[in-house]
Protein backbone atom coordinates (compact mmCIF):
# COMPACT_ATOMS: atom_id res chain seq x y z
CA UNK A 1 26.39 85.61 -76.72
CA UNK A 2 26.31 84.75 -73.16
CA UNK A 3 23.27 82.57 -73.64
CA UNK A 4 25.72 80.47 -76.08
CA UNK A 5 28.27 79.88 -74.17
CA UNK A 6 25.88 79.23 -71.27
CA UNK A 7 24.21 76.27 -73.20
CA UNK A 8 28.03 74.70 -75.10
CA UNK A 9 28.85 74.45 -71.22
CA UNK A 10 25.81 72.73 -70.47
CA UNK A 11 26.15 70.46 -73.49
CA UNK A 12 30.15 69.70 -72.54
CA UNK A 13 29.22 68.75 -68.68
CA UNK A 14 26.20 66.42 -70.29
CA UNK A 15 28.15 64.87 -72.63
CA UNK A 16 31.09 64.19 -69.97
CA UNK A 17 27.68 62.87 -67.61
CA UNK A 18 27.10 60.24 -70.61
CA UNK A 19 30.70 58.70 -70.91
CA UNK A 20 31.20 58.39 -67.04
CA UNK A 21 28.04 56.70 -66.17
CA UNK A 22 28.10 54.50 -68.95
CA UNK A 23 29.07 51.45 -66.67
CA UNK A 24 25.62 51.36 -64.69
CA UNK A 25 22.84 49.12 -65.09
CA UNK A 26 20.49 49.23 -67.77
CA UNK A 27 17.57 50.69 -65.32
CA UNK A 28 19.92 53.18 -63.85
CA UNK A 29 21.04 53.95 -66.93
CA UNK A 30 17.13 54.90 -67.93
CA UNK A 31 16.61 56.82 -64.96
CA UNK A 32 20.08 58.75 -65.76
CA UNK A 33 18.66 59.85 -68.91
CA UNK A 34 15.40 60.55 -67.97
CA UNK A 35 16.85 63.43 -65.36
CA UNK A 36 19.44 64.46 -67.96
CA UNK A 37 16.29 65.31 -70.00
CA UNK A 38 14.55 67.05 -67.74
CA UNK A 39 17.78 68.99 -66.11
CA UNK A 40 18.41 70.09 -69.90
CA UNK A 41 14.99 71.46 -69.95
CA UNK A 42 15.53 73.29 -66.85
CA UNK A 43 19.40 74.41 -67.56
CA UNK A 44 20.37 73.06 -64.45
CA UNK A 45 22.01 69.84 -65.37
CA UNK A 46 24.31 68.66 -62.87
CA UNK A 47 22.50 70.36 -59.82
CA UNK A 48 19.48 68.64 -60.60
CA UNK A 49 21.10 65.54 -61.05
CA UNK A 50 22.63 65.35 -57.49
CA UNK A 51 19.26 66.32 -56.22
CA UNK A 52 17.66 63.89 -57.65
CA UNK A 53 19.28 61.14 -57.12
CA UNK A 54 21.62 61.61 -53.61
CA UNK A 55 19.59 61.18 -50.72
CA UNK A 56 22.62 61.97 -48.92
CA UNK A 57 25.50 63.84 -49.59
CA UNK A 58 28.99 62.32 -48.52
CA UNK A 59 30.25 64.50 -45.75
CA UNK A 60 33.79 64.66 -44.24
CA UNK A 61 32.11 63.15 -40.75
CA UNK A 62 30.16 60.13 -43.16
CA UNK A 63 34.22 59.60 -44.48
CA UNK A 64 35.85 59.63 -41.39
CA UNK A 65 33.44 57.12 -39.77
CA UNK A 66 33.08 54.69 -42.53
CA UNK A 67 34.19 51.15 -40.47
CA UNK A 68 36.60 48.72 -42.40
CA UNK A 69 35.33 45.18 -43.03
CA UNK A 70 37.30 42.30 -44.85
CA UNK A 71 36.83 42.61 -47.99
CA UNK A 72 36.79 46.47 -49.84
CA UNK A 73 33.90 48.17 -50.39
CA UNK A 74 33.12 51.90 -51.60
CA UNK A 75 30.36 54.16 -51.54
CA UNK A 76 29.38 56.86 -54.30
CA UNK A 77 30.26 60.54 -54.49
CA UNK A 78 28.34 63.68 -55.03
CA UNK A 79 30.09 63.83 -58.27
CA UNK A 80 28.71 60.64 -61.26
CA UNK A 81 31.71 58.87 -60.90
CA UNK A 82 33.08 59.53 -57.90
CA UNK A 83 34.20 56.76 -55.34
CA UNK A 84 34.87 56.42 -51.88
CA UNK A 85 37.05 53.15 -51.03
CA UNK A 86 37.29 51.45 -47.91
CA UNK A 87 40.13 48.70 -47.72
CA UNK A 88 40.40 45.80 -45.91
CA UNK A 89 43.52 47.58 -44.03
CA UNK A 90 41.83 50.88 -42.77
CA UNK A 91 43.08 53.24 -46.21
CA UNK A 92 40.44 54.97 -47.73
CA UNK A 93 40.56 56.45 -50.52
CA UNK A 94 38.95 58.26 -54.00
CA UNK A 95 38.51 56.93 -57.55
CA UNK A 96 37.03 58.38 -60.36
CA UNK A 97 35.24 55.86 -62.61
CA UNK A 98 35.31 56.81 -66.44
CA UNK A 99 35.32 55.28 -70.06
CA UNK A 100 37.11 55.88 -73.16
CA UNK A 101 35.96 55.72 -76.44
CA UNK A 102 36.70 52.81 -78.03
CA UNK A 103 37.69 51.07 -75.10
CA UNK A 104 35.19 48.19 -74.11
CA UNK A 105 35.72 48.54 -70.16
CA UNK A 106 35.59 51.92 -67.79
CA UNK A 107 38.64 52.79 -66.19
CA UNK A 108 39.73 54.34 -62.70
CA UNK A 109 41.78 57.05 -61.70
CA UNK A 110 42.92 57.55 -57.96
CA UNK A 111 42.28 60.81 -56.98
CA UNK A 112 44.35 60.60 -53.75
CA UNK A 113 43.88 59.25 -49.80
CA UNK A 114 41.42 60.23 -47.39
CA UNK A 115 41.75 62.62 -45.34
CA UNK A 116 45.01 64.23 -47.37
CA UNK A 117 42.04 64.79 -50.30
CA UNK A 118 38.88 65.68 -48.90
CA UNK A 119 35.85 65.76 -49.67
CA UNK A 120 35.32 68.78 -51.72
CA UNK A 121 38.77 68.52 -53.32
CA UNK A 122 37.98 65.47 -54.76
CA UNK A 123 34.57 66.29 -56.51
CA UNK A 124 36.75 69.52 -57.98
CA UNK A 125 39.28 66.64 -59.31
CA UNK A 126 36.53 64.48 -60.32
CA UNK A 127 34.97 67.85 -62.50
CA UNK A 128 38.46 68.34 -64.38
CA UNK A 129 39.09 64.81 -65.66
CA UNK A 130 35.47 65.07 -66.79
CA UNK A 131 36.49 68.26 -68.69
CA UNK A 132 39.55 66.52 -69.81
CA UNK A 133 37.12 63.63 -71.15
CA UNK A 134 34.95 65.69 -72.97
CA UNK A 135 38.15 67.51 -74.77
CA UNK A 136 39.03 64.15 -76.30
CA UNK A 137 41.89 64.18 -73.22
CA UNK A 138 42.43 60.71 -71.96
CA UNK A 139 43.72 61.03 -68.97
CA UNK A 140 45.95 58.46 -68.11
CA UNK A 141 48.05 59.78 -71.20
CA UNK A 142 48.35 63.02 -69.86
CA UNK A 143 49.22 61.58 -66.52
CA UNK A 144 51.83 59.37 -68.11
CA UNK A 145 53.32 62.47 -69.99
CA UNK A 146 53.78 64.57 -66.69
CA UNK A 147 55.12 61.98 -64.79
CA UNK A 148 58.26 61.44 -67.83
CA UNK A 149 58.79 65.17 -67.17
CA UNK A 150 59.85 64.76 -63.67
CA UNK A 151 63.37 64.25 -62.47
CA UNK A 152 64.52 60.93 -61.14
CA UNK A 153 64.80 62.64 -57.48
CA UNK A 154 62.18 64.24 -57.45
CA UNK A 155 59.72 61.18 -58.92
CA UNK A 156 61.14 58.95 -56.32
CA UNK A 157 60.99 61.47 -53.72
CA UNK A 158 56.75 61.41 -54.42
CA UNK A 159 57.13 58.12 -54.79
CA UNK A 160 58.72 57.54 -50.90
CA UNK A 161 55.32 59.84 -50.03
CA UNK A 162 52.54 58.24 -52.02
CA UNK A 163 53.09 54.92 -52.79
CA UNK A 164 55.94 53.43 -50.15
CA UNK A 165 53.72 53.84 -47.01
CA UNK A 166 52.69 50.83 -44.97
CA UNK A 167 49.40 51.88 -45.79
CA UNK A 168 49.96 50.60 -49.23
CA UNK A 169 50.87 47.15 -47.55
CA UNK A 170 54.83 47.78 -47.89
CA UNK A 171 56.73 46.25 -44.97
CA UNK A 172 58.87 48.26 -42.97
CA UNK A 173 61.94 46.08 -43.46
CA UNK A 174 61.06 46.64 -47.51
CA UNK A 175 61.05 50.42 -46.77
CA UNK A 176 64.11 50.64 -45.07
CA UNK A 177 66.06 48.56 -47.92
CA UNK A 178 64.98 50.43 -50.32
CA UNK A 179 65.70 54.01 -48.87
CA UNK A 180 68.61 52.83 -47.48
CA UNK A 181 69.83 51.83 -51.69
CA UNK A 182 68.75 54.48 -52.74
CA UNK A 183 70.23 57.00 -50.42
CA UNK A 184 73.69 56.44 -51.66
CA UNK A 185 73.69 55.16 -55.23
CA UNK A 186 71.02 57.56 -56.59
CA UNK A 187 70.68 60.94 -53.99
CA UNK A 188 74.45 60.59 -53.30
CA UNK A 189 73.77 61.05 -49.85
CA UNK A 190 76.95 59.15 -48.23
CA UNK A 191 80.11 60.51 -46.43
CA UNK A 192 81.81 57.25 -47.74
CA UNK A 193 84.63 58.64 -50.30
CA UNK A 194 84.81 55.49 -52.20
CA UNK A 195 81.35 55.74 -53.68
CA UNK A 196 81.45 59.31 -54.09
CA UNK A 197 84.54 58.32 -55.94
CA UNK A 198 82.96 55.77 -58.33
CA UNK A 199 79.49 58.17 -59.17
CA UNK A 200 81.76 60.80 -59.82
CA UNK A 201 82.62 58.63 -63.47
CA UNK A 202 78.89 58.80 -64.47
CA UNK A 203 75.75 61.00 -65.19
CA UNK A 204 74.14 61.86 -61.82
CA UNK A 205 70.96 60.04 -62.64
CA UNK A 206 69.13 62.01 -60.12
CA UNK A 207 68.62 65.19 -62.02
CA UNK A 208 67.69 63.29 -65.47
CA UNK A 209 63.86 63.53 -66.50
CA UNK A 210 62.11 59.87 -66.29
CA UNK A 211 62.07 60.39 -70.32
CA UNK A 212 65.64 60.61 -70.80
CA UNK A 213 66.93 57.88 -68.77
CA UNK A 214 67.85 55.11 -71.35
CA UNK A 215 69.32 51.33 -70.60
CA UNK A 216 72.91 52.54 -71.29
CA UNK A 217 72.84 54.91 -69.25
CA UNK A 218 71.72 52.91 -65.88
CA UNK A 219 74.00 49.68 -67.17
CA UNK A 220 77.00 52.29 -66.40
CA UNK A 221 75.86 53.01 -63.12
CA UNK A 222 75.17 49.16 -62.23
CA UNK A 223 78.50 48.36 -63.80
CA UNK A 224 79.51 50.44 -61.25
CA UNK A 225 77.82 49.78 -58.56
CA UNK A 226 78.53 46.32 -58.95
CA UNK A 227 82.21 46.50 -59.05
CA UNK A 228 81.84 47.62 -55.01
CA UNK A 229 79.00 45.30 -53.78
CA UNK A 230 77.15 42.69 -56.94
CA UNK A 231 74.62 42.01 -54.26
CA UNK A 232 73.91 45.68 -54.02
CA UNK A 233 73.81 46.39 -57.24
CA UNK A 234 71.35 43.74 -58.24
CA UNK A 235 69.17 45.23 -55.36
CA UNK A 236 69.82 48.99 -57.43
CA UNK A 237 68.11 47.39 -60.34
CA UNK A 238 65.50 45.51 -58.87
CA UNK A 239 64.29 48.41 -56.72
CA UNK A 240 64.60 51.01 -59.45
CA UNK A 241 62.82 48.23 -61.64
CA UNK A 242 59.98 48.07 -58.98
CA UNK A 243 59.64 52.11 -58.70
CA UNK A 244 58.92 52.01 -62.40
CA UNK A 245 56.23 50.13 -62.05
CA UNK A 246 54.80 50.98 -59.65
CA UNK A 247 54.94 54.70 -59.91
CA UNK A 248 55.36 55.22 -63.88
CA UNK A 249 54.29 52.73 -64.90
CA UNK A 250 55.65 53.23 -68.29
CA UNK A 251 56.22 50.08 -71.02
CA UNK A 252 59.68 50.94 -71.72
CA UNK A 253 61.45 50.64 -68.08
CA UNK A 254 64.78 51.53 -69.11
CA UNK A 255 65.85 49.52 -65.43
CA UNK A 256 65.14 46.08 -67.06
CA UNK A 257 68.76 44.47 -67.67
CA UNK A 258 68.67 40.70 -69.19
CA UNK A 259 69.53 37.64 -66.67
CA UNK A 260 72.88 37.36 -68.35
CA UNK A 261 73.84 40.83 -66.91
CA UNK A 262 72.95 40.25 -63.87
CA UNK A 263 74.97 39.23 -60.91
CA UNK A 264 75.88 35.77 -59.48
CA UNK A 265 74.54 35.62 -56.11
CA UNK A 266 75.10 32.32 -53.60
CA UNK A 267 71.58 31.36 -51.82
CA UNK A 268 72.38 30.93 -47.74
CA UNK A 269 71.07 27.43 -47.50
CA UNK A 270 73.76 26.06 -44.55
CA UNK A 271 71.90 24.51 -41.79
CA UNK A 272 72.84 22.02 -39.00
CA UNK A 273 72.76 18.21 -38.78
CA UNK A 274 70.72 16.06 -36.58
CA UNK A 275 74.35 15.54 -34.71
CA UNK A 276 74.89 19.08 -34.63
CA UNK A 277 71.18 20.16 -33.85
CA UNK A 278 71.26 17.87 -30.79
CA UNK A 279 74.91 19.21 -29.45
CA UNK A 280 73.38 23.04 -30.17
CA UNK A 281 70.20 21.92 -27.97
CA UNK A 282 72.07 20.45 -25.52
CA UNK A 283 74.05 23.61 -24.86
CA UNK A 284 70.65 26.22 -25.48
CA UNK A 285 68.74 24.11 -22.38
CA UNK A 286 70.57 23.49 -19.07
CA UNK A 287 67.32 22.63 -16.03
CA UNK A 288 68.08 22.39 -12.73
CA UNK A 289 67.64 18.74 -11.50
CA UNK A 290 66.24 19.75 -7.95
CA UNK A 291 63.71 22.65 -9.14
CA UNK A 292 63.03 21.75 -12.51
CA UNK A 293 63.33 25.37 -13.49
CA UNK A 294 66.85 26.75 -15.99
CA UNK A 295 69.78 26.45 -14.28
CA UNK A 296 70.68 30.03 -13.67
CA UNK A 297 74.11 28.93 -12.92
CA UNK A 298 75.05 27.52 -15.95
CA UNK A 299 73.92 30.43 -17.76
CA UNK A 300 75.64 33.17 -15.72
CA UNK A 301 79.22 30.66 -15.96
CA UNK A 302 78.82 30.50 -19.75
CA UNK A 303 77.79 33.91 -20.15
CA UNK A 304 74.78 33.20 -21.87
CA UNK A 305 71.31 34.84 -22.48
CA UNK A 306 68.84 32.51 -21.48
CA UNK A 307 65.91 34.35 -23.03
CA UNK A 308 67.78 34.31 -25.90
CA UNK A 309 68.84 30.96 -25.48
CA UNK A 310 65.29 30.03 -25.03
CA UNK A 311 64.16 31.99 -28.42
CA UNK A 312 66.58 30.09 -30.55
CA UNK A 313 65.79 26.94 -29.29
CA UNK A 314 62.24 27.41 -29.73
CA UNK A 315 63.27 28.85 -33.47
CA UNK A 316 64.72 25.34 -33.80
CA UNK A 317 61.93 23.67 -32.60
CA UNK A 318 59.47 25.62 -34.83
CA UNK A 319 60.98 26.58 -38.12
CA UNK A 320 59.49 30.60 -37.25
CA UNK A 321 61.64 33.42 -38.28
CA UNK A 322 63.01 35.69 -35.69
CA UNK A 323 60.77 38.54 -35.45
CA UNK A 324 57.84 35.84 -35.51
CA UNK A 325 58.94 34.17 -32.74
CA UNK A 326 60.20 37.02 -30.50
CA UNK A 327 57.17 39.11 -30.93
CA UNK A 328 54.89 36.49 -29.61
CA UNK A 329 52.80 37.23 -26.63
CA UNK A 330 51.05 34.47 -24.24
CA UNK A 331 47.62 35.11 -25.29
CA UNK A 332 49.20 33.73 -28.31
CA UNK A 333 50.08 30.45 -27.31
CA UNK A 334 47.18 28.86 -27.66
CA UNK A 335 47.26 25.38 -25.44
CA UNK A 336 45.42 22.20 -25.33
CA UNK A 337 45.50 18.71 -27.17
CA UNK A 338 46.92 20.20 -30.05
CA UNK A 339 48.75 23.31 -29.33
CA UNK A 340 49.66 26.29 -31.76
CA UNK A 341 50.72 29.14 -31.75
CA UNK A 342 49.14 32.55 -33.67
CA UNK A 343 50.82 35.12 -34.88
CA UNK A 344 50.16 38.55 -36.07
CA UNK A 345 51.34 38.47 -39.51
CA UNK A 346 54.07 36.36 -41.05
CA UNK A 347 55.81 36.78 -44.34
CA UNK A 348 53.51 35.37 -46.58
CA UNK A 349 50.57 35.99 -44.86
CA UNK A 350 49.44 38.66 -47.28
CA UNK A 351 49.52 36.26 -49.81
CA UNK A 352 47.83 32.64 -48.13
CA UNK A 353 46.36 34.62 -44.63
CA UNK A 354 48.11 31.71 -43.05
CA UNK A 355 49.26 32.47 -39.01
CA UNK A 356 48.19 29.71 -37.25
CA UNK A 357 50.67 27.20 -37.15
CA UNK A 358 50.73 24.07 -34.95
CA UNK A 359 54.02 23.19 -32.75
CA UNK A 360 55.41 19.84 -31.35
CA UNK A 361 56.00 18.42 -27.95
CA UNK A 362 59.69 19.64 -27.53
CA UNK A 363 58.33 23.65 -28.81
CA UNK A 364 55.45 23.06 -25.98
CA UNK A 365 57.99 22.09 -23.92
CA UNK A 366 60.40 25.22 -24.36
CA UNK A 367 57.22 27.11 -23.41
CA UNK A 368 55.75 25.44 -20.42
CA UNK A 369 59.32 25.40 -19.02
CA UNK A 370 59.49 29.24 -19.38
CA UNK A 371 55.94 29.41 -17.32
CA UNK A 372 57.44 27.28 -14.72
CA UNK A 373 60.49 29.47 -14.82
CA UNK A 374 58.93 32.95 -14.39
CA UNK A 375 56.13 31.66 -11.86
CA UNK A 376 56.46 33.37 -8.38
CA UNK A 377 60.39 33.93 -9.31
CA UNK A 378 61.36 37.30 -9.69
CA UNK A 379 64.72 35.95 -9.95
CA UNK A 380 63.37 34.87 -13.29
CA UNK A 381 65.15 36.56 -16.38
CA UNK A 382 61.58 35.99 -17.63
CA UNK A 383 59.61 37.56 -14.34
CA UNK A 384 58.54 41.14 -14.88
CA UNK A 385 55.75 42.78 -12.60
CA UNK A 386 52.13 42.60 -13.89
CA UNK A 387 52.37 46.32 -14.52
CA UNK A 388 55.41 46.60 -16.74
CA UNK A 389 54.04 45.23 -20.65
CA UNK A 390 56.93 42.87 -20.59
CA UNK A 391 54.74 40.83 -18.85
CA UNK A 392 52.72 39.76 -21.58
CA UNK A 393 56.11 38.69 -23.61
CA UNK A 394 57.17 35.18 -23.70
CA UNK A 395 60.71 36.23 -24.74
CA UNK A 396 61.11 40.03 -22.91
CA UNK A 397 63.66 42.22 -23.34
CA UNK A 398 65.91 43.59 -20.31
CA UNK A 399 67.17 46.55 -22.51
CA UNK A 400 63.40 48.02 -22.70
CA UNK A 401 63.49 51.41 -21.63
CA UNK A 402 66.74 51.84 -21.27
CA UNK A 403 69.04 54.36 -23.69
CA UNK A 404 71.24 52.62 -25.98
CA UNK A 405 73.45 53.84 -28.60
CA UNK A 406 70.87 54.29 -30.95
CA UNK A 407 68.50 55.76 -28.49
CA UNK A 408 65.88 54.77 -26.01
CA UNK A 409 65.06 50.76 -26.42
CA UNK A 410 61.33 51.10 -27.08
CA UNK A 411 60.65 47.26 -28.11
CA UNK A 412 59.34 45.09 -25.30
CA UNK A 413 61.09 41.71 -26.44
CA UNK A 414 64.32 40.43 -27.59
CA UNK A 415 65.06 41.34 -31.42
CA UNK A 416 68.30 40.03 -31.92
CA UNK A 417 70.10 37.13 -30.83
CA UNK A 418 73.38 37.01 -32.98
CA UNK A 419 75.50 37.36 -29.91
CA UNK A 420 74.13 34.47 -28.00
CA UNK A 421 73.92 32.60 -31.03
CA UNK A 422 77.75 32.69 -31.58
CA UNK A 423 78.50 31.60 -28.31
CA UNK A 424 76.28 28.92 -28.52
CA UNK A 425 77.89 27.46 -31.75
CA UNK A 426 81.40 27.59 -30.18
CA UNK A 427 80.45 25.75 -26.91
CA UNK A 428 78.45 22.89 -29.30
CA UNK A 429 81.95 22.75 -31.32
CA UNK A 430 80.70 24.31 -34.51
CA UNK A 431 83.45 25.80 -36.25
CA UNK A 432 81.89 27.43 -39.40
CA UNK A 433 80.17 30.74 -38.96
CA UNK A 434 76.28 30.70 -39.44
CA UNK A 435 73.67 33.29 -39.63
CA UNK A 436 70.13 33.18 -37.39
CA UNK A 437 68.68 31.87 -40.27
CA UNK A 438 70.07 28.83 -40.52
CA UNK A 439 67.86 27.75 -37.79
CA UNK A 440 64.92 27.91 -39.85
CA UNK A 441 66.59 25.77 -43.05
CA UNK A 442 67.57 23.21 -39.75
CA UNK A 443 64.37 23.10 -38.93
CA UNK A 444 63.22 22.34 -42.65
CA UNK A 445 66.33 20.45 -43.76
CA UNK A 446 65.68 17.95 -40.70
CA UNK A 447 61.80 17.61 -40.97
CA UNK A 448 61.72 16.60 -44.59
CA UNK A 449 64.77 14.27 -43.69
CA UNK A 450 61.86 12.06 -41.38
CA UNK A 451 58.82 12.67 -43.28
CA UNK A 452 60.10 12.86 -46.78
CA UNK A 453 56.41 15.35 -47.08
CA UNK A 454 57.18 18.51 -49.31
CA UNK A 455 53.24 19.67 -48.62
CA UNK A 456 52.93 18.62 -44.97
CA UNK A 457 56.91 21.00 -45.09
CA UNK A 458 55.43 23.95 -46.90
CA UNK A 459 52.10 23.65 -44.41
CA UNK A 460 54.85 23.81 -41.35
CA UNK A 461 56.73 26.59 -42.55
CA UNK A 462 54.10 29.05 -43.77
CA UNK A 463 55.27 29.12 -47.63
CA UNK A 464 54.73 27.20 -50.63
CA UNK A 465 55.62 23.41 -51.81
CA UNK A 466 57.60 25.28 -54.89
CA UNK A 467 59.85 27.23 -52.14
CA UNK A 468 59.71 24.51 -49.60
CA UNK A 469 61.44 21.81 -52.23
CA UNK A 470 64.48 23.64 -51.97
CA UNK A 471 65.01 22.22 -48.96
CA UNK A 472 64.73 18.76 -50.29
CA UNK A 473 67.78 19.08 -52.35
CA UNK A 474 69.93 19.53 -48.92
CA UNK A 475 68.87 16.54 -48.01
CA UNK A 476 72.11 14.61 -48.83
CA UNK A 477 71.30 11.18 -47.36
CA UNK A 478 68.64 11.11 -50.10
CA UNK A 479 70.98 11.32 -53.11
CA UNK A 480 73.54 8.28 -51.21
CA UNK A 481 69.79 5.82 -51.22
CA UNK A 482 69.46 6.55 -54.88
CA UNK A 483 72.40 5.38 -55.42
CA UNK A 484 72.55 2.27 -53.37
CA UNK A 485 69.65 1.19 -54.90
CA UNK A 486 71.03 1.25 -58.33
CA UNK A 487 71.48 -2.29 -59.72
CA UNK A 488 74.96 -2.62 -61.18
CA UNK A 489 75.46 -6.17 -61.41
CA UNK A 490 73.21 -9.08 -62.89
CA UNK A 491 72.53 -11.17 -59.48
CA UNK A 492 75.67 -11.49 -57.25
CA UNK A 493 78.66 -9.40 -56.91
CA UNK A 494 82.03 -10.78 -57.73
CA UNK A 495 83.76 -11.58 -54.98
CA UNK A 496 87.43 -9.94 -54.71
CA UNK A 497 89.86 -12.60 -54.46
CA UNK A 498 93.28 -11.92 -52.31
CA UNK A 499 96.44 -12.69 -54.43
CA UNK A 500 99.11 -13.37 -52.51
């Protein structure tokens, strides 16, 4: 009896050995069988596999050292099937490689990250979805079905642990968004009595299973939600939307609503003129005549930041977002015939590994006049000993270091400049409140106004010629030449004639 059940566990492990390394080569393939011959002969079949053909076993140390390089690369298992990956961003992390009958191309399962998942966790994991293979189990259905048994709460909860990271290439600012939507409208975690107020009429969606949620039930909740904030509740459904698919990754997403339930939101597209843009510059730049260095004085009777001052000018000048700009370092500026400046990532540099962007004379000059300013002048807003790492900051902060309402300041330059930028708008006689922002659609709204070049735009700004042509259309000047040029008479006008 025990001799039976010996060999159907032999025969279940081989068969599971023939669907997983189905995807090799056909010489591998040869060799595979060849040792699953003799192994059965010896009724030792997946010890004398590994033997025979590991030369070395992957190790915890061999894990841990494995370098990253730019492009993704793995490196096989003790287990048939088993993957180590190696991204391009540092992760690492296991896969198990299978097939499924009737399906024409293997599939892979991620087993979990390295180190949380070591190395002789994973060849257990890699041993049960074999099981599960040989059973007739596919195992992305049975994944599928336990994640629709989870509450809403609790799926996002492993979804904030597993998949939000920054090691899954999520940016911070994305993080915080969605957290900080979620928080209230699906956890209920707000003291604010108006929103407790307006849950309190519907199902709390946090302790539903993933199986039960239906479309009616989340259209009452972004009915809701959208009769406080539209903006926020559009964000509710486009985050819940993502989590779906990301972490169910279900067909029916009961958080897809049509476009026509959806709410109106206004794009901020307002941006100064080339009469405005020269008063603003006028005011963000004051140099002393006699030193050729900012005129302190001007600064400290206006009340102004002049580092901040500096940054938006310099935003002006370059069309960067905030964060870009402010972050940059002086190894960064990179000088000579045709200066640029590089930056450490951008917004869409996951997507066209663009951060090299060239500047003009009056962004070279914004720098080279804070060089001059800061040299041997410790009177310099922009002077800070070679020891302190505000040194290496072309826009420093003065507020490093220091505690602050929200704690210790721990960033080394300026991060936000909507103070300054105020001030500055009221002193250039700009009545209308603008955001930070605006500099960069200036910046875009007033280079495509003297080049009329959507490419050479999108090539400026980082993005693409499909985002950059909405810039075009503020162009207003361009709409007034269409007209004029529109013939509406044969060959001379009529002349009006005065009747007395």
């Amino acid at each position: 009896m025990r001799n039976e059940e010996h060999t159907k566990e032999e025969s279940r492990t081989a068969c599971s050995y023939f669907v997983v390394t189905a995807f090799f080569t056909v010489d591998s393939v040869h060799r595979k069988f060849h040792l699953v011959e003799i192994s059965l002969i010896e009724n030792n079949l997946i010890k004398e596999i590994i033997t025979m053909t590991k030369t070395k076993k992957l190790t915890d140390a061999i894990c841990r050292d494995l370098p990253r390089l730019d492009n993704r690369y793995y490196k096989p298992g003790d287990y048939p099937g088993l993957e180590f990956w190696v991204l391009p961003t540092g992760k690492k992390t296991w896969k198990y490689q299978y097939r499924v009958k009737g399906k024409r191309f293997p599939f892979r399962k991620k087993l979990g990250n390295y180190p949380t998942v070591g190395v002789v966790e994973a060849n257990k994991k890699a041993r049960q979805i074999a099981t599960q293979i040989f059973n007739g189990v596919d195992p992305r259905e049975e994944q599928q079905s336990d994640v629709l048994k989870m509450q809403l709460g609790e799926a996002i909860r492993q979804y904030y642990l597993n998949d939000l990271t920054t090691v899954n290439q999520h940016r911070p600012n994305t993080i915080k968004n969605i957290k900080a939507i979620f928080g209230p409208w699906i956890f209920r975690n707000t003291y604010d009595k108006n929103i407790l107020s307006l849950l309190g009429r519907v199902e709390d969606i946090q302790y539903k299973k993933l199986s039960s949620i239906s479309p009616k039930i989340f259209k009452d909740l972004f009915q809701l939600c959208g009769s406080r904030s539209p903006i926020v509740a559009n964000r509710l459904q486009n985050y819940l939307r993502k989590f779906w698919n990301d972490f169910v990754k279900d067909a029916e997403n009961p958080f897809i609503l049509k476009k026509k339930f959806m709410n109106q939101e206004n794009v901020y597209l307002d941006f100064l003129d080339p009469t405005e843009l020269k008063r603003i510059m006028k005011v963000l730049i004051q140099i002393d005549n006699r030193t050729g260095r900012l005129d302190m004085n001007y600064y400290k009777k206006n009340n102004l930041n002049p580092v901040s001052c500096c940054l938006i000018a310099f935003l002006l000048a370059t069309g960067r977002r905030t964060d870009e700009a402010a972050s940059l370092t002086w190894d960064r500026f990179l000088q000579g015939d045709n200066p640029r400046i590089k930056l450490i990532e951008s917004k869409t540099s996951k997507k066209n590994n663009k951060l090299i962007f060239n500047i003009g004379d009056e962004a070279k000059g914004i720098l080279q006049l804070i060089q001059k300013d800061r040299l041997n002048n410790n009177q310099s807003k922009f002077y800070y000993p070679i020891d302190d790492p505000r040194n290496k900051q072309i826009f420093p902060s003065k507020d490093y270091g220091r505690k602050l309402k929200n704690g210790v300041c721990k960033t080394l330059y300026v991060k936000k400049v909507e103070a300054t930028w105020n001030k500055v708008l009221k002193l250039a006689g700009v009545e209308r409140h603008m955001k930070v922002y605006a500099t960069r659609h200036t910046f875009a709204t007033n280079f495509y106004r003297v080049t009329r070049d959507i490419k050479a735009l999108a090539e400026a700004l980082g993005t693409t010629e499909q985002i950059a042509l909405k810039y075009a259309k503020l162009v207003g000047d361009t709409v007034v030449e269409g007209i004029n040029k529109i013939e509406f008479f044969d060959n001379e006008k009529p002349k009006l004639v005065e009747v007395v």
